[in-house]
Protein backbone atom coordinates (compact mmCIF):
# COMPACT_ATOMS: atom_id res chain seq x y z
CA UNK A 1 39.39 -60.48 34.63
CA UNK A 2 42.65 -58.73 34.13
CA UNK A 3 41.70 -56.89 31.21
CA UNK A 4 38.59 -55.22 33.66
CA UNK A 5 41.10 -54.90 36.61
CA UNK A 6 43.82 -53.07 33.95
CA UNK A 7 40.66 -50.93 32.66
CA UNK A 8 39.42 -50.47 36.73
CA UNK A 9 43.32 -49.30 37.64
CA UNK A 10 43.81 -46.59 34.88
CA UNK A 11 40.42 -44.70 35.35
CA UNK A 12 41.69 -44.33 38.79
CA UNK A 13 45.15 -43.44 38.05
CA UNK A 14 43.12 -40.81 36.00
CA UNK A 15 40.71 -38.89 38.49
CA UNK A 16 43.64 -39.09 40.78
CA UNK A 17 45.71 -37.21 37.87
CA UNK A 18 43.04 -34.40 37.48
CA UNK A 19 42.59 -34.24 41.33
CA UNK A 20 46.25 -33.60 41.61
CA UNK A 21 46.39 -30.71 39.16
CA UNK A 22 43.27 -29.11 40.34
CA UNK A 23 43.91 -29.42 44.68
CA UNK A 24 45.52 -27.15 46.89
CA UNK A 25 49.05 -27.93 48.13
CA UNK A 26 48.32 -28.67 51.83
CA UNK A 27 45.02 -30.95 50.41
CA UNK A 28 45.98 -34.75 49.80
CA UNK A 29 43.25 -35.31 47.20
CA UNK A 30 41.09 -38.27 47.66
CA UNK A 31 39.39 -40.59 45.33
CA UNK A 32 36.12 -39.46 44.66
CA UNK A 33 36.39 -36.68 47.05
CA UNK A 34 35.47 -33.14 44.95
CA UNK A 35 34.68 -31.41 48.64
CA UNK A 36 36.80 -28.16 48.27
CA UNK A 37 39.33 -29.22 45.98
CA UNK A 38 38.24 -27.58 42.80
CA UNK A 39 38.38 -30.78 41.29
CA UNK A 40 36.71 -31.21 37.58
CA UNK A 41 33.22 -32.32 38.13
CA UNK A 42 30.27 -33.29 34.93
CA UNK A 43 28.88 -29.57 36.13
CA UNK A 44 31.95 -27.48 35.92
CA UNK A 45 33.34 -29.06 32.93
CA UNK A 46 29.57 -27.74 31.47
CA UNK A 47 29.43 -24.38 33.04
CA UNK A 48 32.73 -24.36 31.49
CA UNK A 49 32.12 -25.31 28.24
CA UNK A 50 29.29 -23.05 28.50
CA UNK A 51 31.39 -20.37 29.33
CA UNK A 52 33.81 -20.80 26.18
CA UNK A 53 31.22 -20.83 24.24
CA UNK A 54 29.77 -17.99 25.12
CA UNK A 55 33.48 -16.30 25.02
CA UNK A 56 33.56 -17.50 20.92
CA UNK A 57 29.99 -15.86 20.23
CA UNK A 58 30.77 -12.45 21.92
CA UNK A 59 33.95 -12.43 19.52
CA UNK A 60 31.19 -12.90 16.50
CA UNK A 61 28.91 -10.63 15.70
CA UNK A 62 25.10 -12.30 15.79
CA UNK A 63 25.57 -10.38 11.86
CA UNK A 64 27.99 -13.04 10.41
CA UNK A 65 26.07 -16.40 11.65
CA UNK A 66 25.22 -17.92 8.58
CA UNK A 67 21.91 -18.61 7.15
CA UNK A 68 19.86 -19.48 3.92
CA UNK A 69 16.95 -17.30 4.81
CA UNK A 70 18.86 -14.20 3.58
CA UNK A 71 16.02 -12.13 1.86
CA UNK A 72 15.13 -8.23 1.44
CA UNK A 73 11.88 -6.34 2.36
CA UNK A 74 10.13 -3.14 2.39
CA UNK A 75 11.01 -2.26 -1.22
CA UNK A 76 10.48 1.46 -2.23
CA UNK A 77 8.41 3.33 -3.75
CA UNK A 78 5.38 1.36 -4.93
CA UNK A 79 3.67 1.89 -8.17
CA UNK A 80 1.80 5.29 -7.24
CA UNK A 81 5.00 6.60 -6.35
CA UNK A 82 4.38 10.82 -6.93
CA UNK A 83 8.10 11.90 -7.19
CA UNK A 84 10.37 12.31 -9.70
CA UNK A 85 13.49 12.54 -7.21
CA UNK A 86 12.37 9.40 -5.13
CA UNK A 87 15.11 6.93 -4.10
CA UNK A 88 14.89 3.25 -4.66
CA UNK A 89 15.62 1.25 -1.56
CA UNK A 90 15.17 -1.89 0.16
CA UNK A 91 15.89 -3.59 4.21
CA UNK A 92 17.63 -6.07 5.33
CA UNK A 93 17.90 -7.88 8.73
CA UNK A 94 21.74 -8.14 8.70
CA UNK A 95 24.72 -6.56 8.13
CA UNK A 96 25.75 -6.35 4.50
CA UNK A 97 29.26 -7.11 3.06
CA UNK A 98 29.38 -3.21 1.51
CA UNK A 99 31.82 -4.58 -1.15
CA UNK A 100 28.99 -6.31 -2.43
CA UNK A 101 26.64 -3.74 -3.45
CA UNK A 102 27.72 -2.48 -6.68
CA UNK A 103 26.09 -0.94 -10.15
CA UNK A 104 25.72 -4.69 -10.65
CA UNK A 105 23.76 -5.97 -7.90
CA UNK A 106 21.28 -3.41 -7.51
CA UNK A 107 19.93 -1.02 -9.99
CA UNK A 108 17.31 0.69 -12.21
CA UNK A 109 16.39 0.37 -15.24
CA UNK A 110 13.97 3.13 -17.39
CA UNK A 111 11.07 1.70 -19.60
CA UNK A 112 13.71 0.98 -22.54
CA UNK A 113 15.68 -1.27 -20.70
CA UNK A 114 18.68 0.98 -20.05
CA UNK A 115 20.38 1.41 -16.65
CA UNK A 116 19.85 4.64 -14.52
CA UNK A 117 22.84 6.71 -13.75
CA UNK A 118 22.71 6.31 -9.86
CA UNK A 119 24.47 6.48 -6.38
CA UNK A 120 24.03 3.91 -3.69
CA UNK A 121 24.25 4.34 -0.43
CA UNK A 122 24.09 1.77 2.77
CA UNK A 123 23.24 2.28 6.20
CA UNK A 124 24.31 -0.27 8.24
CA UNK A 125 22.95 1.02 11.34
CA UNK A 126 19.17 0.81 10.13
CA UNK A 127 20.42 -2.34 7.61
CA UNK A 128 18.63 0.00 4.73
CA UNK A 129 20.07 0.43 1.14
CA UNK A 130 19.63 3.01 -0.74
CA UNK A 131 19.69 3.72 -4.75
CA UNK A 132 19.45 7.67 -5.43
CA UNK A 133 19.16 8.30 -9.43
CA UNK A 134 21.37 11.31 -10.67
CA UNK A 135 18.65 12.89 -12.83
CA UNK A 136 14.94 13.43 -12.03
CA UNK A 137 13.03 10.02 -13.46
CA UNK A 138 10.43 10.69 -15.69
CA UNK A 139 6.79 11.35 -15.35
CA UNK A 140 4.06 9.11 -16.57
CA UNK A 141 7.01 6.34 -16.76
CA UNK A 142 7.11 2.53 -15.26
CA UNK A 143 10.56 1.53 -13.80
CA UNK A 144 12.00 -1.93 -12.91
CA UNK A 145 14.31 -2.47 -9.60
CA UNK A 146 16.39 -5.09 -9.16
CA UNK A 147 19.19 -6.61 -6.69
CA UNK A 148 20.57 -9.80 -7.98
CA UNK A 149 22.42 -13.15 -5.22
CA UNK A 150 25.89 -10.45 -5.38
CA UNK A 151 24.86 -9.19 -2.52
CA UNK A 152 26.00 -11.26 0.55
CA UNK A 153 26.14 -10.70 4.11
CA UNK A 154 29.39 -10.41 6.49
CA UNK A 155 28.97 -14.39 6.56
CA UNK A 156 28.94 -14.35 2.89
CA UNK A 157 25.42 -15.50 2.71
CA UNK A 158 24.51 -14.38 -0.90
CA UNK A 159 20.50 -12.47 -0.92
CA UNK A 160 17.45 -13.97 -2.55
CA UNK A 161 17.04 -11.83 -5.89
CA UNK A 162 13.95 -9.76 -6.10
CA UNK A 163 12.84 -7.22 -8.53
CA UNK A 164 10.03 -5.03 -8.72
CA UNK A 165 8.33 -2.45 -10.95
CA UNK A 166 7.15 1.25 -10.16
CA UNK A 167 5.26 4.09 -11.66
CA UNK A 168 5.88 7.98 -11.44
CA UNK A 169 2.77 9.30 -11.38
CA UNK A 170 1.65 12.57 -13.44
CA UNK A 171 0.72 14.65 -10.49
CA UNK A 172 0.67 18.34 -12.67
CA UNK A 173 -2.35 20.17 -13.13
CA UNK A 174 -3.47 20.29 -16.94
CA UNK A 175 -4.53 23.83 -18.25
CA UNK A 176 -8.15 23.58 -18.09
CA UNK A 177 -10.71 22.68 -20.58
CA UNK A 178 -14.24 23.61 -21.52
CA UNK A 179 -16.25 20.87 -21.05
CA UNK A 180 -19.82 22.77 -22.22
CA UNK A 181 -21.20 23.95 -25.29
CA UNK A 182 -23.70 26.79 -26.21
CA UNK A 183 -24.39 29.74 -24.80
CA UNK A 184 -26.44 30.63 -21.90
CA UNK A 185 -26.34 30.46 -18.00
CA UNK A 186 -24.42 27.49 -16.16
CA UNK A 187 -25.20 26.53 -12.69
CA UNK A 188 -24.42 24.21 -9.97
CA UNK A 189 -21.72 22.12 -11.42
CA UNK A 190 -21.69 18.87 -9.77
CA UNK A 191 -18.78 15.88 -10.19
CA UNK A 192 -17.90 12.00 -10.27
CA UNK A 193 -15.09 9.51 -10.31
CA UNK A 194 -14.35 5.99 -10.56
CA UNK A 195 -11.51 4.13 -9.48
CA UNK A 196 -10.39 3.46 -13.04
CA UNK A 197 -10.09 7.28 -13.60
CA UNK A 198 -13.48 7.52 -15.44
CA UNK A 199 -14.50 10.78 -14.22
CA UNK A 200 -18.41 12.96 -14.93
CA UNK A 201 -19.46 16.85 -14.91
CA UNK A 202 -23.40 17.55 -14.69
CA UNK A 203 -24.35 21.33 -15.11
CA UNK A 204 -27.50 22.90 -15.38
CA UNK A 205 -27.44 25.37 -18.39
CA UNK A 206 -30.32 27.53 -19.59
CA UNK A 207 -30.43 27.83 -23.57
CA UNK A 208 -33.76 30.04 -23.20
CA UNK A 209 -35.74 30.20 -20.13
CA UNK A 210 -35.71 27.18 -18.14
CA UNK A 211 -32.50 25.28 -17.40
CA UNK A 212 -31.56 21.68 -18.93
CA UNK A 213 -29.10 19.62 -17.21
CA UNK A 214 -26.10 17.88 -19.12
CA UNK A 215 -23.36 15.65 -18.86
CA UNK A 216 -19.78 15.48 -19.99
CA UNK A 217 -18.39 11.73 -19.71
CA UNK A 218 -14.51 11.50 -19.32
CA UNK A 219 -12.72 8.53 -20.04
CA UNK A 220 -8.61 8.26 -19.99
CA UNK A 221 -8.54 6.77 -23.40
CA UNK A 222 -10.61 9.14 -25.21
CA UNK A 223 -10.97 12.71 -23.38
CA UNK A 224 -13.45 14.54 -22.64
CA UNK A 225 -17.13 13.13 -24.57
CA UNK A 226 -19.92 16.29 -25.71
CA UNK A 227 -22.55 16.55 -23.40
CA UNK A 228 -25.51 15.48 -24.12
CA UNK A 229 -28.81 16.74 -22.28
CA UNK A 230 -30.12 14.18 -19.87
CA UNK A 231 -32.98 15.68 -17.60
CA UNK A 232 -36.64 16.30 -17.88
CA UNK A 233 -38.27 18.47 -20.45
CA UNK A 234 -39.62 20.17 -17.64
CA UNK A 235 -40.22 23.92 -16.73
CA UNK A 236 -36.52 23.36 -16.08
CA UNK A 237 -34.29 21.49 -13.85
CA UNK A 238 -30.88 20.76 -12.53
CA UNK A 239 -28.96 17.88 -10.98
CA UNK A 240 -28.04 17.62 -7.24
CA UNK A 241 -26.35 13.63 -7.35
CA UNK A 242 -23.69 12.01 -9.69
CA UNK A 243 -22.46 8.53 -8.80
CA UNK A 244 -20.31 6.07 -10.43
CA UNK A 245 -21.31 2.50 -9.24
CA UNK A 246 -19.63 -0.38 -9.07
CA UNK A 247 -20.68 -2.14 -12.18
CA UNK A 248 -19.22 1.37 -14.07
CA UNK A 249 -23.10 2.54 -14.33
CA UNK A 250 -23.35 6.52 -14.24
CA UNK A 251 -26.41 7.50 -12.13
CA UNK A 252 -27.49 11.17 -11.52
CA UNK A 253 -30.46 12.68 -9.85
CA UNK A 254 -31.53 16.00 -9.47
CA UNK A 255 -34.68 18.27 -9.07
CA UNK A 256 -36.91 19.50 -11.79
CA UNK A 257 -39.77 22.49 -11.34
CA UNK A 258 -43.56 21.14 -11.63
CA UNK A 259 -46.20 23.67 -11.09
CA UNK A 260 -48.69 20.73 -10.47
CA UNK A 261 -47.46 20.13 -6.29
CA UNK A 262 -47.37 22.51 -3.54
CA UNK A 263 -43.92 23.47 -3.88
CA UNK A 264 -42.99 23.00 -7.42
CA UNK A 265 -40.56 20.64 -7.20
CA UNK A 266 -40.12 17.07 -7.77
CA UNK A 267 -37.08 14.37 -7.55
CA UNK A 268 -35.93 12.93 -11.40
CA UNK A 269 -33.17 10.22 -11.97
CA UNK A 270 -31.51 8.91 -15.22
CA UNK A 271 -28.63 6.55 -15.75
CA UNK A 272 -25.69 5.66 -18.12
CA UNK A 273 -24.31 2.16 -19.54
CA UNK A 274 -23.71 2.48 -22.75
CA UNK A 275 -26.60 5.48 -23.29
CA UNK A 276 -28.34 7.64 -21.47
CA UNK A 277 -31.65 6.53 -20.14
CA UNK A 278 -34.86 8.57 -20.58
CA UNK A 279 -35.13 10.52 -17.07
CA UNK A 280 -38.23 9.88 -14.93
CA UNK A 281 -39.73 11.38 -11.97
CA UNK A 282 -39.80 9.55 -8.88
CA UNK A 283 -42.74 9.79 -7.47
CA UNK A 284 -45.15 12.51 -6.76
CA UNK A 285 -43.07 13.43 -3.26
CA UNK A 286 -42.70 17.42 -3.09
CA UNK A 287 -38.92 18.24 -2.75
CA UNK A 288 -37.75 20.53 0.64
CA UNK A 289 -33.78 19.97 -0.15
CA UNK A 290 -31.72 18.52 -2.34
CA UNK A 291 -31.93 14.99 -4.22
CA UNK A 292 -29.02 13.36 -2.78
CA UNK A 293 -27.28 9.91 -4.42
CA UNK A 294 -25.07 7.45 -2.50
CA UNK A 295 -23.74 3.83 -3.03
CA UNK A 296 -20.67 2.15 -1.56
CA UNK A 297 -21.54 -1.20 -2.51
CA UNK A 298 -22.71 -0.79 -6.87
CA UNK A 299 -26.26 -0.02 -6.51
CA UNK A 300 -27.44 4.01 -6.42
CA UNK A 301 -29.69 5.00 -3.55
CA UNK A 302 -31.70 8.45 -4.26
CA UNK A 303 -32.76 10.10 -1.28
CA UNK A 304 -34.52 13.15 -0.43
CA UNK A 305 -36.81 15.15 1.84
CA UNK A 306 -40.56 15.92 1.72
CA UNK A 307 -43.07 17.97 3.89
CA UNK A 308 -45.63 15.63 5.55
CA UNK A 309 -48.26 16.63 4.48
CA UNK A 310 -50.87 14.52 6.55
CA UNK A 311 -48.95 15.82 9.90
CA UNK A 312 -46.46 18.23 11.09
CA UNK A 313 -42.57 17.43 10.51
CA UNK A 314 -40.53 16.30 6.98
CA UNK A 315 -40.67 12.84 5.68
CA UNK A 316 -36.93 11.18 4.45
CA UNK A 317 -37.61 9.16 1.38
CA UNK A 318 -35.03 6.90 -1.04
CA UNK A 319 -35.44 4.65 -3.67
CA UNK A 320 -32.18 2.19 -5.39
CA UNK A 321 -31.83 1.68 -8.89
């Protein structure tokens, strides 16, 4: 019982302590009694707290608060990259410690391993970094990027390494080259691409008195092929359609001259793989315009117009390989 009294007497001699301190002079402070006499209560020793808190962070930038999550982004260029004089940079969502970024911790290196001679440069405004060689890079050349854990923020937070390769693209225009052989008239040169840079020419040429069409096959490994004559031994034609598809199959289409129909003119189609196809007609339709070809999705759709000839108006007619 007198150890609880004891404990009873000194919490009171306590609050009566802090209401001292905290009352007015002409207040006699009361136990219990926080009414006007600024005494500490559980809320304003919070707001309090609250308030030095607060006081601590505005002395700390939100920049130094440490964390593990310290990582770059947006790293430039990309393979594809078209410039010789491109700079090599990277962001950051925090302030960097700028006597961190050295030679060491981020740099370039050319396809032989060897560093490129380079200036960095850090905004800390837009938290970007920049690496600006001192010589144009070369063309047709990969590159490898690289910032290594040196790199630390203000809090000295060190940065997840990352590296990352990029190609300068050949964007110069080659001297052109003859793709054709023989003599004779050429006419309505048509082309084709593929996304792997296999690329087609299809001409009409006339050797004697009709034309013949042909086809020059380009592929990045091996040039320019000779062209070889892939129409209809015809009165003459010549192709209106050249489409890569999707499985890397070469399909052109094109008109050839028929003095059988109405108009003297038919649709004809042929296709490469690995060899040209025999070309056939399709169909006994009389051409008005151009064979067209189209195909998005890997298969070749031929279309093409044709008079009605059991009413007034044109008929649209296709076919797919």
């Amino acid at each position: 019982m007198n150890i609880i009294n004891s404990n009873i007497a000194c919490f009171v001699t306590i609050c009566v302590t802090l209401s001292c301190q905290s009352a007015p002079n002409d207040i006699t402070p009361r136990l219990g009694d926080t009414k006007d006499t600024g005494a500490l209560t559980k809320d304003t020793t919070s707001d309090l707290a609250s308030d030095l808190g607060n006081d601590l962070k505005s002395d700390s930038p939100s920049d130094m608060i440490g964390s593990d999550s310290f990582v770059a982004r947006n790293f430039s260029p990309t393979t594809g990259s078209n410039s010789v004089t491109t700079e090599i940079s990277f962001s950051v969502d925090r302030v960097i410690d700028e006597t961190s970024l050295t030679p060491d911790s981020f740099f370039l290196k050319d396809p032989s391993g060897e560093k490129v001679a380079a200036n960095l440069s850090y905004d800390s405004e837009a938290k970007l970094v920049n690496l600006i060689p001192t010589e144009d890079l070369s063309k047709s050349a990969t590159y490898f990027a690289s910032l290594t854990n040196v790199i630390r923020d203000l809090a000295g937070n060190t940065i997840t390494p990352h590296s990352w390769s990029f190609a300068i693209e050949d964007n110069t225009w080659k001297s052109p080259v003859r793709v054709n052989s023989g003599s004779g008239d050429v006419d309505k040169p048509i082309a084709a691409i593929d996304s792997m840079g296999n690329a087609a020419v299809a001409w009409a040429q006339k050797p004697l008195n009709e034309f013949n069409t042909l086809v020059s096959r380009y592929e990045p490994d091996a040039g320019w092929k000779n062209p070889s004559d892939v129409g209809r031994d015809d009165l003459g034609e010549y192709p209106t359609g050249l489409l890569f598809e999707n499985s890397g199959r070469l399909t052109i289409a094109g008109i050839f001259y028929d003095l059988n129909t109405p108009s003297g003119k038919k649709p004809w189609k042929n296709h490469f793989t690995d060899q040209w196809q025999i070309a056939h007609s399709l169909g006994s339709a009389v051409i008005e315009n151009d064979v067209e070809v189209a195909g998005e999705t890997g298969t070749a759709h031929v279309i093409w117009t044709a008079p009605n000839l059991s009413g007034p108006g044109s008929l649209v007619r296709t076919t797919r390989s």
